[in-house]
N, C-alpha and C. Protein backbone atom coordinates (compact mmCIF):
# COMPACT_ATOMS: atom_id res chain seq x y z
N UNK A 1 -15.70 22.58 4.02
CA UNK A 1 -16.37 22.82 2.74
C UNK A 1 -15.95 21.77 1.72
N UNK A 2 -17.27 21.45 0.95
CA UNK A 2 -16.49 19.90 0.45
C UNK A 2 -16.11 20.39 -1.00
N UNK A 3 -14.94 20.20 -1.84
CA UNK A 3 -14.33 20.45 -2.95
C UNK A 3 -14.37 19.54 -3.93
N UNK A 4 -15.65 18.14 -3.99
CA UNK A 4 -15.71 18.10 -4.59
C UNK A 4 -17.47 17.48 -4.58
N UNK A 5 -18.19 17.05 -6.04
CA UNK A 5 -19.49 17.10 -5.94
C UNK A 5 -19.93 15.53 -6.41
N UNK A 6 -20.74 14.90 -5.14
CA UNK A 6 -20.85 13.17 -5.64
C UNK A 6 -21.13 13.43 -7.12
N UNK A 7 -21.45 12.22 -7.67
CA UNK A 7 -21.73 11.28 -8.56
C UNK A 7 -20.78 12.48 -9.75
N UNK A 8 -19.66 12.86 -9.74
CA UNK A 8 -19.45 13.75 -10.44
C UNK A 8 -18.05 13.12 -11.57
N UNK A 9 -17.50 13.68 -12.26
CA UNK A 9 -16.44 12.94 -13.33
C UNK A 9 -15.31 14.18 -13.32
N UNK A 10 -13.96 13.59 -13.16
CA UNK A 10 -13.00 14.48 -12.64
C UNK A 10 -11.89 14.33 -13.63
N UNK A 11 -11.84 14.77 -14.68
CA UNK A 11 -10.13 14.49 -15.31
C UNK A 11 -9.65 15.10 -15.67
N UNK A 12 -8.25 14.77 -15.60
CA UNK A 12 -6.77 15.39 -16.07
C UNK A 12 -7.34 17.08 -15.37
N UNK A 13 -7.71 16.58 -14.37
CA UNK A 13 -7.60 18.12 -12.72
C UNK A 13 -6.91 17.92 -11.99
N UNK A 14 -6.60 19.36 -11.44
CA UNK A 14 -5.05 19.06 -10.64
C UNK A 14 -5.92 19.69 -9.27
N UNK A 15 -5.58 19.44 -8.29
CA UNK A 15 -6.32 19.73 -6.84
C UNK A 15 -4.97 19.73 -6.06
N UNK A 16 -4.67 21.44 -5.87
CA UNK A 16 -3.46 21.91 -4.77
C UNK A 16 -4.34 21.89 -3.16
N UNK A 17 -3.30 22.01 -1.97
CA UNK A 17 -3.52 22.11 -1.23
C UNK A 17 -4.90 22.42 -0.51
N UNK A 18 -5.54 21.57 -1.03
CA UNK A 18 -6.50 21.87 -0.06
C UNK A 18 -6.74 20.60 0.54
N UNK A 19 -7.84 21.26 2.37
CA UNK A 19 -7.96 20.60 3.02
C UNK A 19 -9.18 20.44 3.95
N UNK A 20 -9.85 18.65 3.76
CA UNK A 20 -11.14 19.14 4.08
C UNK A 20 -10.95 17.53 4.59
N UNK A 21 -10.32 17.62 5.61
CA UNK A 21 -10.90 15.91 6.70
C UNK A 21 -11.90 16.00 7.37
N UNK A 22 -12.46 14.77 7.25
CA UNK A 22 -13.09 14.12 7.80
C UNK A 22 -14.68 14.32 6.95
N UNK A 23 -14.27 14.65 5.71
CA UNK A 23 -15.57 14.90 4.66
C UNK A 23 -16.15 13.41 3.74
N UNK A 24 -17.50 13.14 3.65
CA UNK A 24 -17.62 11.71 2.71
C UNK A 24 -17.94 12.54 1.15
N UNK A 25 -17.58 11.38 0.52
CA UNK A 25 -17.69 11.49 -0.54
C UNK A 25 -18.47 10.24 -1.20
N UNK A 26 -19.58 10.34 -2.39
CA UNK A 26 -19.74 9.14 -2.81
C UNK A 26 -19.59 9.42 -4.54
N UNK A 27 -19.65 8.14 -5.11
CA UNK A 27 -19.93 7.79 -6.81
C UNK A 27 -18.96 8.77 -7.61
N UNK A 28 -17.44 9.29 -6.81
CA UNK A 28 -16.99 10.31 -8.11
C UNK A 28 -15.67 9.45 -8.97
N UNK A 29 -15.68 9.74 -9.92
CA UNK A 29 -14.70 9.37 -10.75
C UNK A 29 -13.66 9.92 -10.81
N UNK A 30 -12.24 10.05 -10.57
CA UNK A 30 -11.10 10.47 -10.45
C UNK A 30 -10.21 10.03 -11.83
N UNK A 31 -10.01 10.35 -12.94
CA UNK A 31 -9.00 10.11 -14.09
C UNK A 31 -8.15 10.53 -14.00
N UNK A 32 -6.77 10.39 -14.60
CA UNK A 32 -5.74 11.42 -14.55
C UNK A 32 -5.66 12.38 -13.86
N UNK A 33 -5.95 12.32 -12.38
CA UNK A 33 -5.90 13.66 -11.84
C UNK A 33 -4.83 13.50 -10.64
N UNK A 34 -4.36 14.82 -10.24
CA UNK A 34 -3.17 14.84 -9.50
C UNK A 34 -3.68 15.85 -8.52
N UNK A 35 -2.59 15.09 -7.17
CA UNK A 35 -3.82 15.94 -6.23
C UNK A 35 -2.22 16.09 -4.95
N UNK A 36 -2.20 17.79 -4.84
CA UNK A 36 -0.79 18.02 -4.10
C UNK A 36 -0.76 18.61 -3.09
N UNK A 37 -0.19 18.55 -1.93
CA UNK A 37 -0.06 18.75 -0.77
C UNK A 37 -1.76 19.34 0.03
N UNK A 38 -2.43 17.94 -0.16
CA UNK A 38 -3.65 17.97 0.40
C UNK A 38 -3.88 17.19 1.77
N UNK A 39 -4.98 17.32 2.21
CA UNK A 39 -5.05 16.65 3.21
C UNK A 39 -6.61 16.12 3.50
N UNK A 40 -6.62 15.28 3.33
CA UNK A 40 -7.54 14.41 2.89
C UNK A 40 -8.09 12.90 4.27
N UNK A 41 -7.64 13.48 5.43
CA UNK A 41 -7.35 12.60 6.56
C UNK A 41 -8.51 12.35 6.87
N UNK A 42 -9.08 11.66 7.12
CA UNK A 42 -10.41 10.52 7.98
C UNK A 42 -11.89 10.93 6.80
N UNK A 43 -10.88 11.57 5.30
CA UNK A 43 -12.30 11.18 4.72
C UNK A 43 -12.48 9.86 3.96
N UNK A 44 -14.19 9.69 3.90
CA UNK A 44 -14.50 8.36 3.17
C UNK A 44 -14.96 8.75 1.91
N UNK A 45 -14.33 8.30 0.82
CA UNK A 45 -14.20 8.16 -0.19
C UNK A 45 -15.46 6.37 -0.86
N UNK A 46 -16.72 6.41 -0.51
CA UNK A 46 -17.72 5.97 -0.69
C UNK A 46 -17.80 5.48 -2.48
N UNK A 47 -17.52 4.37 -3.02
CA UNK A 47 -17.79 3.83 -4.26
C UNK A 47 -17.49 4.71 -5.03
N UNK A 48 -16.36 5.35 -4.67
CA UNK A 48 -15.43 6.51 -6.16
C UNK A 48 -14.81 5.42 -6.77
N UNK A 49 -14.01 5.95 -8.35
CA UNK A 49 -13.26 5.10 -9.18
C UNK A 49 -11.48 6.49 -9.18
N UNK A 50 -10.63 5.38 -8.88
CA UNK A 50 -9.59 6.84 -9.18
C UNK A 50 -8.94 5.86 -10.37
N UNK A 51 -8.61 6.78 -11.19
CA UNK A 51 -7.55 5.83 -12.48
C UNK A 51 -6.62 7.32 -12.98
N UNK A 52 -5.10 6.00 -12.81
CA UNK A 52 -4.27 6.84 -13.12
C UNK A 52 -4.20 8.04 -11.90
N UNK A 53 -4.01 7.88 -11.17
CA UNK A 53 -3.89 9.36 -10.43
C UNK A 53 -2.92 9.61 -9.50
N UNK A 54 -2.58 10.39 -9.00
CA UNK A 54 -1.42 11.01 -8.62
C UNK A 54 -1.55 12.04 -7.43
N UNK A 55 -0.92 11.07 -6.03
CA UNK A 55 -1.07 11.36 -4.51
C UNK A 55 0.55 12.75 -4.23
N UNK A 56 0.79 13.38 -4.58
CA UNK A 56 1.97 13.92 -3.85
C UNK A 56 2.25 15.03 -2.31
N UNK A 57 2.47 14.60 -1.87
CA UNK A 57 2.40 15.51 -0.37
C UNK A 57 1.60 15.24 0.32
N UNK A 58 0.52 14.22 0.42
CA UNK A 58 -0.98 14.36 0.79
C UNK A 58 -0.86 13.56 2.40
N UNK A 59 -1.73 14.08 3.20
CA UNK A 59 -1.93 13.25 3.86
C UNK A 59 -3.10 13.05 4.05
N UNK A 60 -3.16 11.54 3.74
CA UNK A 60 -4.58 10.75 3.71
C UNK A 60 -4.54 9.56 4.70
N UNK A 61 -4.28 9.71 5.80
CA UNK A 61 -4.55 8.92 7.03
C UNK A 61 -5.67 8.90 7.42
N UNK A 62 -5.95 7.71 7.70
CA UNK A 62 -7.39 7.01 8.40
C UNK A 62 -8.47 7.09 7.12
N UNK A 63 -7.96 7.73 6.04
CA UNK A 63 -9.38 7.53 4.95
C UNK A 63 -10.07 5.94 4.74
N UNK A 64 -11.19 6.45 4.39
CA UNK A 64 -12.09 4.67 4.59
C UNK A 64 -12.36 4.89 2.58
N UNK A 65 -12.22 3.99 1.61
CA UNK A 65 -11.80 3.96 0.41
C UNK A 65 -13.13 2.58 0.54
N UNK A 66 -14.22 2.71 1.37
CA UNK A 66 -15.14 1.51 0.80
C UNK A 66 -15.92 1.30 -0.10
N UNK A 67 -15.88 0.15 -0.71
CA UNK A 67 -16.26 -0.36 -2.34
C UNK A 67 -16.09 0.66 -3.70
N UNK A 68 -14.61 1.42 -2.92
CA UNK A 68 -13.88 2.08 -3.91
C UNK A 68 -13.30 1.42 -5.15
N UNK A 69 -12.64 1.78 -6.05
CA UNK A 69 -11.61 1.30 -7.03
C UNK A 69 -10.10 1.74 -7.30
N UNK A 70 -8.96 1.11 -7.20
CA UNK A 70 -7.65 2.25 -7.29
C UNK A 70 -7.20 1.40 -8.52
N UNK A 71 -6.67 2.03 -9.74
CA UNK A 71 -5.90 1.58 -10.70
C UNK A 71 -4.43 2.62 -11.23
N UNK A 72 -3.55 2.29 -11.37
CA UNK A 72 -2.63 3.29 -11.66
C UNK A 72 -2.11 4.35 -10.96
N UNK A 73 -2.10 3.88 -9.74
CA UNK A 73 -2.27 5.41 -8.95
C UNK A 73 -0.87 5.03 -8.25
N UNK A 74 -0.08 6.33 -7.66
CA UNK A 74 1.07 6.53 -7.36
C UNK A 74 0.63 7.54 -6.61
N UNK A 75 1.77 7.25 -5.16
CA UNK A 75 1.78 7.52 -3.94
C UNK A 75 3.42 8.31 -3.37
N UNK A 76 3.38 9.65 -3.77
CA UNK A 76 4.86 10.17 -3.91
C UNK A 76 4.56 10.87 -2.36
N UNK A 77 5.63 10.15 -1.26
CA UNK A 77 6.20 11.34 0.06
C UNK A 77 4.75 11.55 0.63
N UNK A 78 3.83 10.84 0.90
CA UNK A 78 1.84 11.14 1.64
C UNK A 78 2.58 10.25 2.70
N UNK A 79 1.44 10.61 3.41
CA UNK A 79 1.12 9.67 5.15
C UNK A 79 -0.44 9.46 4.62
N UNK A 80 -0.11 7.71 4.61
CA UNK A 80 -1.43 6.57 4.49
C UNK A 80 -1.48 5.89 6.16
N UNK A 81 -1.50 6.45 7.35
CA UNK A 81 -1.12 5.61 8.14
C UNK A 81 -2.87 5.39 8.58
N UNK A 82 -2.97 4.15 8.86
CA UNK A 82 -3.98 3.33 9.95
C UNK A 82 -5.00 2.95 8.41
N UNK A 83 -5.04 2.79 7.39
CA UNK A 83 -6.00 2.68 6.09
C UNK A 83 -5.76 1.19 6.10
N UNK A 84 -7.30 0.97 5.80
CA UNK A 84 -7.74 -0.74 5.97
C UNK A 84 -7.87 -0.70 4.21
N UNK A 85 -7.15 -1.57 3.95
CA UNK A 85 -7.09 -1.48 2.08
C UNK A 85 -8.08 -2.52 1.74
N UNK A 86 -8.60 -3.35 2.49
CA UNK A 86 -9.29 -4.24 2.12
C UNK A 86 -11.01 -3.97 2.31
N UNK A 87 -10.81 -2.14 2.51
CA UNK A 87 -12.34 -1.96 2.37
C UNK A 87 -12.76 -1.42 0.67
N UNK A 88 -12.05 -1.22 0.07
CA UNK A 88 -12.05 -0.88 -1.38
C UNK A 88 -12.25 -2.42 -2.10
N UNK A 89 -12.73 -2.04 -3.27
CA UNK A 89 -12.97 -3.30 -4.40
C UNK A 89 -11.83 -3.47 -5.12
N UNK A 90 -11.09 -4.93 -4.97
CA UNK A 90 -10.08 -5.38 -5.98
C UNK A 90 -10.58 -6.65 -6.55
N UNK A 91 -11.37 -6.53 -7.99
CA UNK A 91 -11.80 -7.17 -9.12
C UNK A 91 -10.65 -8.43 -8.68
N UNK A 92 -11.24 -9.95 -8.74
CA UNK A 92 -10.30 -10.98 -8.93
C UNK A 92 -9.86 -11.16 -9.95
N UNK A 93 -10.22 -10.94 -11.15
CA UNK A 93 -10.09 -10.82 -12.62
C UNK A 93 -8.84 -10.12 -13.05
N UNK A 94 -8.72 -9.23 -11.91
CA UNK A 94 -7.71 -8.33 -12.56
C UNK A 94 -6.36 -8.32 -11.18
N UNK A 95 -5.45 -8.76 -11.60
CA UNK A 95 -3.96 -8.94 -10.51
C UNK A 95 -3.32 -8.34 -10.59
N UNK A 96 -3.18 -7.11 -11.44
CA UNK A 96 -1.65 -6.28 -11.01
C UNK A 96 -2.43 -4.85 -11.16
N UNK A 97 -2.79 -4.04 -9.82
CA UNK A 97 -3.67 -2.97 -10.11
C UNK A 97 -2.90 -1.47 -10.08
N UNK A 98 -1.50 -1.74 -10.51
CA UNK A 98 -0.54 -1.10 -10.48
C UNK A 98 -0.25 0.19 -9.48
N UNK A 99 -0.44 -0.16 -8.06
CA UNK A 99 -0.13 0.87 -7.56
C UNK A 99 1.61 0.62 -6.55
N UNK A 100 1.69 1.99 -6.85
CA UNK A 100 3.13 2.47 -6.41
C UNK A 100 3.19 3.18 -5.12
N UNK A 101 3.71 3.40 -4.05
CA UNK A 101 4.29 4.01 -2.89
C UNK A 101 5.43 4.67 -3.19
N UNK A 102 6.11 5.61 -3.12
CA UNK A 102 7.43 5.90 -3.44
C UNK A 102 7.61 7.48 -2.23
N UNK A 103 8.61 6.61 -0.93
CA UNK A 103 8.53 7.61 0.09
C UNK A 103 8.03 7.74 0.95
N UNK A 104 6.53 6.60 0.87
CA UNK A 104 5.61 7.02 2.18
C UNK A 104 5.18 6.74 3.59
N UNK A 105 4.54 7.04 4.15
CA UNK A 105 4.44 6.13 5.38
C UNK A 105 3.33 5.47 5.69
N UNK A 106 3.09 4.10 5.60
CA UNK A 106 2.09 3.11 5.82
C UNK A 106 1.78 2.67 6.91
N UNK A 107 2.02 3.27 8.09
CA UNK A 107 2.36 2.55 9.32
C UNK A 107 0.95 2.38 9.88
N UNK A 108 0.45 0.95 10.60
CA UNK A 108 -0.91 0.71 11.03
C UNK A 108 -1.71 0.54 10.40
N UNK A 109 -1.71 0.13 9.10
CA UNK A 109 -2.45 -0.36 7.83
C UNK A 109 -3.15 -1.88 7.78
N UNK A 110 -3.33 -2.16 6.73
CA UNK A 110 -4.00 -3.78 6.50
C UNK A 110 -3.90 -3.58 5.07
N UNK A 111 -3.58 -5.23 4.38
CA UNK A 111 -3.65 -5.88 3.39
C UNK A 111 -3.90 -7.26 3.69
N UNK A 112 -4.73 -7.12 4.54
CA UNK A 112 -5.10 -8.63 4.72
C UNK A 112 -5.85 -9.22 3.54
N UNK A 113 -5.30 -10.53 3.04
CA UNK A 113 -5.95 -11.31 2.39
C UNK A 113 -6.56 -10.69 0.86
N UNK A 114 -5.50 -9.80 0.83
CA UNK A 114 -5.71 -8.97 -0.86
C UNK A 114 -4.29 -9.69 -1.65
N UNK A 115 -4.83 -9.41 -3.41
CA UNK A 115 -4.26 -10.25 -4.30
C UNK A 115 -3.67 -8.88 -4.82
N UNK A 116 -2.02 -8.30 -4.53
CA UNK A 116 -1.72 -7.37 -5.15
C UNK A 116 -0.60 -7.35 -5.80
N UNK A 117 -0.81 -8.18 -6.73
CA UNK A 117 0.49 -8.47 -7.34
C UNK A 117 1.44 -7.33 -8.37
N UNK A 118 2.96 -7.58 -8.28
CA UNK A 118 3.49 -6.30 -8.93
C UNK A 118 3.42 -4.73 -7.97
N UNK A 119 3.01 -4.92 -6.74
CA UNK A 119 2.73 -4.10 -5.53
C UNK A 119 4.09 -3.02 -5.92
N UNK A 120 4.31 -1.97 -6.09
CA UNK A 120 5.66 -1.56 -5.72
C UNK A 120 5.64 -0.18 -4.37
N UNK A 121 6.69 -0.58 -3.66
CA UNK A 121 6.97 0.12 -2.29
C UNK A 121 7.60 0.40 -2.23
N UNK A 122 8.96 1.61 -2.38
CA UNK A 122 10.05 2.06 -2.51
C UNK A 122 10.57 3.18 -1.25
N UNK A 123 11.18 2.83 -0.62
CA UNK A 123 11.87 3.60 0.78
C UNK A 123 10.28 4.58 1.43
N UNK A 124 9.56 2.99 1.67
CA UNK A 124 8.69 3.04 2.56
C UNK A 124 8.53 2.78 4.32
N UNK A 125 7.62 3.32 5.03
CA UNK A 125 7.91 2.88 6.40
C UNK A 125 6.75 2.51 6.69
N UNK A 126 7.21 0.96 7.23
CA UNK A 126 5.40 0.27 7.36
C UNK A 126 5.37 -0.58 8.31
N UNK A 127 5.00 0.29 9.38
CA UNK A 127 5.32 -0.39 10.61
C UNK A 127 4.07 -0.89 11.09
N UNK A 128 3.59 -2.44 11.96
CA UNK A 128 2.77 -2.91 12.41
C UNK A 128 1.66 -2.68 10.66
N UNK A 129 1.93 -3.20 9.62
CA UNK A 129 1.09 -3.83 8.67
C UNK A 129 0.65 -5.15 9.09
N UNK A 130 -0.44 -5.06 8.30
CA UNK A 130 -1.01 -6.69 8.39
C UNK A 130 -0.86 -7.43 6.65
N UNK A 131 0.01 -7.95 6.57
CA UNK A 131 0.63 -8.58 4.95
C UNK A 131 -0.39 -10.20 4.99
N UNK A 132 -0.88 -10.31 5.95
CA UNK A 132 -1.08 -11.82 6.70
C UNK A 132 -2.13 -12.07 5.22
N UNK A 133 -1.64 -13.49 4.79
CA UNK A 133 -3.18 -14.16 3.48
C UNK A 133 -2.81 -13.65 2.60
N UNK A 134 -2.08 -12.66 1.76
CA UNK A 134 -1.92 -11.92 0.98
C UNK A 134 -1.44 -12.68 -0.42
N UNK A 135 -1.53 -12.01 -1.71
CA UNK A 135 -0.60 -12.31 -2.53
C UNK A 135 0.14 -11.06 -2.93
N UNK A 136 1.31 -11.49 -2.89
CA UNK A 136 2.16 -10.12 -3.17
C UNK A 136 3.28 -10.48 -4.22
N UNK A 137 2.98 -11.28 -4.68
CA UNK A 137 4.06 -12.06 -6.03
C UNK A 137 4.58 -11.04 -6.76
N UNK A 138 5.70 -11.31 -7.14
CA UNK A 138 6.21 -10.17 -7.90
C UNK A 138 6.60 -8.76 -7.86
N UNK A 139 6.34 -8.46 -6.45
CA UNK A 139 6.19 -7.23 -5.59
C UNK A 139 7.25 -6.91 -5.76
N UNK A 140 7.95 -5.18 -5.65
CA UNK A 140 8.99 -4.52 -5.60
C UNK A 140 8.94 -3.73 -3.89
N UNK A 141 9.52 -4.29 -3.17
CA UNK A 141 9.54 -3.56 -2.04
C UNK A 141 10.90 -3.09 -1.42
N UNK A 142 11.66 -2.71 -2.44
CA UNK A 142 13.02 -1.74 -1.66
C UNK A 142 12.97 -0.86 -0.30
N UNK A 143 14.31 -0.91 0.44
CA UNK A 143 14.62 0.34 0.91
C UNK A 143 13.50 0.34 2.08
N UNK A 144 12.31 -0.21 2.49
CA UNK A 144 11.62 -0.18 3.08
C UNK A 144 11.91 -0.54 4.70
N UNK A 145 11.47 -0.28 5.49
CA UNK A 145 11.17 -0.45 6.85
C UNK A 145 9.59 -1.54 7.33
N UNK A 146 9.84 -2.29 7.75
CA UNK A 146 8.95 -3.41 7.93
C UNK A 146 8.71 -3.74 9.43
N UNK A 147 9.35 -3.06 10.42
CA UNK A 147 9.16 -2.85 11.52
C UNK A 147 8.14 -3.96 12.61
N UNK A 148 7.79 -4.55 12.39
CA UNK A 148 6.31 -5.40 13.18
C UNK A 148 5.58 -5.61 12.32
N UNK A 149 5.71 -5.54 11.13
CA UNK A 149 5.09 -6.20 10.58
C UNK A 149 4.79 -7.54 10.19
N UNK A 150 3.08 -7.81 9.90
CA UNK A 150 3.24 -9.22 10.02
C UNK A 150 2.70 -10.27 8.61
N UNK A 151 3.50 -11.12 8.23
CA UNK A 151 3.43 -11.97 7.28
C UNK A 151 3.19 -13.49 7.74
N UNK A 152 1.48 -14.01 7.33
CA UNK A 152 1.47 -15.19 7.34
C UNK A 152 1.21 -15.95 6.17
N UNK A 153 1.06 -16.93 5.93
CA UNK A 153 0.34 -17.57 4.95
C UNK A 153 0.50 -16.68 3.74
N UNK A 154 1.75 -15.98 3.55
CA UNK A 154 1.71 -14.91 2.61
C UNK A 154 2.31 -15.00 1.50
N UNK A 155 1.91 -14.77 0.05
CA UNK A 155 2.73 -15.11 -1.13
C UNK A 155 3.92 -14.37 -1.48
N UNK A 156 4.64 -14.50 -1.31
CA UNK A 156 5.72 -13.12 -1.96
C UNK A 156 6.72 -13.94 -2.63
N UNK A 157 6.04 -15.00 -3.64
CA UNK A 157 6.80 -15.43 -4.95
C UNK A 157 7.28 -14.13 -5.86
N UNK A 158 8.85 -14.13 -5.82
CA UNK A 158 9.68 -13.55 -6.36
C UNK A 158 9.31 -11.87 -6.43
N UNK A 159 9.25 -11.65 -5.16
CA UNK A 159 8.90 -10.39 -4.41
C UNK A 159 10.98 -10.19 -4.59
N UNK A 160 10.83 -8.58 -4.36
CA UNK A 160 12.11 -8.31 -4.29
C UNK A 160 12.21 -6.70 -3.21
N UNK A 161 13.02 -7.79 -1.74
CA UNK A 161 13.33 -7.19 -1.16
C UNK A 161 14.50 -6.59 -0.62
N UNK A 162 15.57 -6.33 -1.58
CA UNK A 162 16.52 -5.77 -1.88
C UNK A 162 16.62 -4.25 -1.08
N UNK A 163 17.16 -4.22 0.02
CA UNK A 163 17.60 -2.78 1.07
C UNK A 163 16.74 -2.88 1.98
N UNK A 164 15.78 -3.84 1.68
CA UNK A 164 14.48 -3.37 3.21
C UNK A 164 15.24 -4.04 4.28
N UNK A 165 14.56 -3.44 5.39
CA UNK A 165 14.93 -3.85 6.93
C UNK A 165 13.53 -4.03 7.65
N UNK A 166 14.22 -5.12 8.89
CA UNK A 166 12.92 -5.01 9.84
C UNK A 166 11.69 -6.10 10.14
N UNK A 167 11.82 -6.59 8.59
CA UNK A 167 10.95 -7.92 8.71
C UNK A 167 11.36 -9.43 9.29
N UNK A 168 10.23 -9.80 9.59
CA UNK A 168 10.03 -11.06 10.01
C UNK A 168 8.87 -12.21 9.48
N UNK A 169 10.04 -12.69 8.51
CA UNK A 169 9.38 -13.56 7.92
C UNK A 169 9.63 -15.07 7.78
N UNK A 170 8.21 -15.85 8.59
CA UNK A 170 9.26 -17.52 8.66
C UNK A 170 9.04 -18.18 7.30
N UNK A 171 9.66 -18.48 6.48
CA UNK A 171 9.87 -19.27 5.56
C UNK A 171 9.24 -20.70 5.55
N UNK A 172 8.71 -21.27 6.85
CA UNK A 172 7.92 -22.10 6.59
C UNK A 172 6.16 -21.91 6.83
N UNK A 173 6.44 -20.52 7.37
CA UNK A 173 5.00 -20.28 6.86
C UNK A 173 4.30 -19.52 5.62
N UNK A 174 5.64 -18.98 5.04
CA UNK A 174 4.90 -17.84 3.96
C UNK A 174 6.17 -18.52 2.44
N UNK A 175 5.00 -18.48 1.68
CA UNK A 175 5.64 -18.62 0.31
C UNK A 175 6.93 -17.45 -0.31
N UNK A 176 8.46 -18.01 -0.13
CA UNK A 176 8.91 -16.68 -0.49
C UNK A 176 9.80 -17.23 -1.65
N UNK A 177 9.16 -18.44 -2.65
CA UNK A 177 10.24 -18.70 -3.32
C UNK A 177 10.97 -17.88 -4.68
N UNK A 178 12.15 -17.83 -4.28
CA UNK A 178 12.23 -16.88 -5.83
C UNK A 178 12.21 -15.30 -5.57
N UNK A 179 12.08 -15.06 -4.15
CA UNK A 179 12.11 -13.28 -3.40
C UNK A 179 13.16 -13.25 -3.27
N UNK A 180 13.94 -12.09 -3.42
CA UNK A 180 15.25 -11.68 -3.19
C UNK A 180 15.40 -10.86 -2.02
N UNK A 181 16.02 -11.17 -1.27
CA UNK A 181 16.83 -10.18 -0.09
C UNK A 181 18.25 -9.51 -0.06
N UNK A 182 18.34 -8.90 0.92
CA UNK A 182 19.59 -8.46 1.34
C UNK A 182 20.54 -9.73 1.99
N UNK A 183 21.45 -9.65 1.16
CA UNK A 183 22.43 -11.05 2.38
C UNK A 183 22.45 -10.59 3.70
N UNK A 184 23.05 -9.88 4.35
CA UNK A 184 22.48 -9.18 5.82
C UNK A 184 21.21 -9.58 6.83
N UNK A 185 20.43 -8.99 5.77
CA UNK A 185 19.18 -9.18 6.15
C UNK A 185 18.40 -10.20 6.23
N UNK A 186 18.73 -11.21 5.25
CA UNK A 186 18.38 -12.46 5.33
C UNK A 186 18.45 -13.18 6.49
N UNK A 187 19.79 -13.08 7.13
CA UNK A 187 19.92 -13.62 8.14
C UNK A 187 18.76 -13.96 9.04
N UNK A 188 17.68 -12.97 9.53
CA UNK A 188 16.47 -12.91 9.96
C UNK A 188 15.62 -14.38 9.31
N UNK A 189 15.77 -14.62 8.59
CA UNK A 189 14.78 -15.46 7.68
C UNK A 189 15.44 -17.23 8.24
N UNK A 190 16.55 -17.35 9.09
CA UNK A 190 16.79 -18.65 9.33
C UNK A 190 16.35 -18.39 10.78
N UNK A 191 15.55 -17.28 11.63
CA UNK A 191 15.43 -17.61 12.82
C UNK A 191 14.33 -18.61 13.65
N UNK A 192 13.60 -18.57 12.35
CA UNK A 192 12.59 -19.64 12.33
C UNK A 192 12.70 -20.65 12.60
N UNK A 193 13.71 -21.30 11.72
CA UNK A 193 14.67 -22.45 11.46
C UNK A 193 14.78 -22.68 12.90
N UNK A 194 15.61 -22.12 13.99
CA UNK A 194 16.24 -22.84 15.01
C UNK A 194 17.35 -22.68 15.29
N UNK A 195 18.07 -21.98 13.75
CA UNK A 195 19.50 -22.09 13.33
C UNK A 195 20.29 -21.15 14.47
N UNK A 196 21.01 -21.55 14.90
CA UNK A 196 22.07 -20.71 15.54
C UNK A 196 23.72 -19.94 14.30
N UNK A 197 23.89 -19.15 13.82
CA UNK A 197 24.70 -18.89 13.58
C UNK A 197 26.15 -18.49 14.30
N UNK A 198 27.16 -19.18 13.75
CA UNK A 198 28.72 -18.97 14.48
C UNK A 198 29.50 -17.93 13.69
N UNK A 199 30.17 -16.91 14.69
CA UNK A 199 30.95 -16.61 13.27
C UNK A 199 32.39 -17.17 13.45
C-alpha cells in the first residue's frame, strides 16, 4: 500500500516505521521530513526533491533515486547497500550537496564520476564502492571501512581519512593532495610505489 501520493508536497512530516518495498514513486517533494525505522528497499523514488531530511533506521537498499534531487539530508545507522548514486540529479552549479552518512552501510554502491564535495561518512562500511572519476575534495570520511573499494582518477584533495581502514589507494593515480590519514594506515598508500618497508 503506497504511503505516499505522486506529484504531492511533504513537510516538516515525520513517517515511522513503515514499510512498502519495491513501490515507485514519482514528482514528490520531501522538506524537512524525517523518516524512522522504515523500509523503503527496491523502491524508485522517480524525479522527487528531498531537502533537509532525515534517514534514521531505514533500510533503503537497492532504491533507484532517478533524476531525483538530495540536499541536506543525513543518513543515521540505514542500510544503502547496492544504490547507483549516479542515477539522481547533481546540479554542476552546485558542489557541496551536504549529505552525511553517520553509521551506515554502503556496501555495493556507485559514485562513479559524481562531484561530491564536503561528502561526510562517519564509521561507515563500504565495501566494493565504485569512488572511480569522482570528486570528493574536502570529504570527511572517518572510522570507515573501505574494504574493495575502488579509487581511480579520483579527487580527494584534502579529504580526511583519519581511523578509516581497508583502502587502496595509488597515489599516482588519484589526486590525494592535502588528505589526511592514519600513520598506520598510510602505509598502504606506498604499495604502489614498489616500496618495500624494513623494520
Amino acid at each position: 500500500m503506497k504511503i505516499f501520493k505522486d506529484d504531492e508536497q511533504y513537510l516538516e512530516a515525520s513517517f515511522k516505521k513503515h514499510e512498502v518495498p519495491e513501490e515507485y514513486y514519482e514528482g514528490i517533494e520531501f522538506e524537512e521530513c524525517q523518516f524512522s525505522d522504515c523500509d523503503f528497499s527496491g523502491v524508485k523514488f522517480q524525479n522527487c526533491n528531498f531537502v533537509n531530511c532525515e534517514f534514521v533506521r531505514c533500510n533503503l537498499s537497492l532504491i533507484n533515486l532517478s533524476n531525483s534531487r538530495l540536499s541536506g539530508i543525513t543518513f543515521r545507522e540505514s542500510k544503502l547497500i547496492g544504490i547507483d548514486w549516479t542515477k539522481a540529479t547533481w546540479p554542476i552549479y552546485h558542489l557541496d550537496f551536504g549529505l552525511r552518512f553517520e553509521r551506515c552501510i554502503l556496501n555495493d554502491s556507485s559514485f562513479f564520476g559524481l562531484t561530491l564535495n564536503e561528502l561526510n561518512l562517519d564509521e561507515c562500511k563500504l565495501h566494493d564502492v565504485d569512488f572511480r572519476e569522482g570528486n570528493f575534495s574536502r570529504s570527511t570520511m572517518n572510522y570507515c571501512d573501505f574494504t574493495h573499494s575502488v579509487f581511480m582518477r579520483t579527487s580527494l584533495q584534502n579529504a580526511d581519512f583519519c581511523g578509516s581502514t581497508g583502502y587502496a589507494i595509488n597515489v599516482l593515480e588519484n589526486n590525494a593532495q592535502g588528505a589526511k590519514f592514519s600513520r598506520f594506515e598510510a602505509l598502504n598508500l606506498l604499495e604502489c610505489l614498489g616500496i618495500e618497508l624494513i623494520d
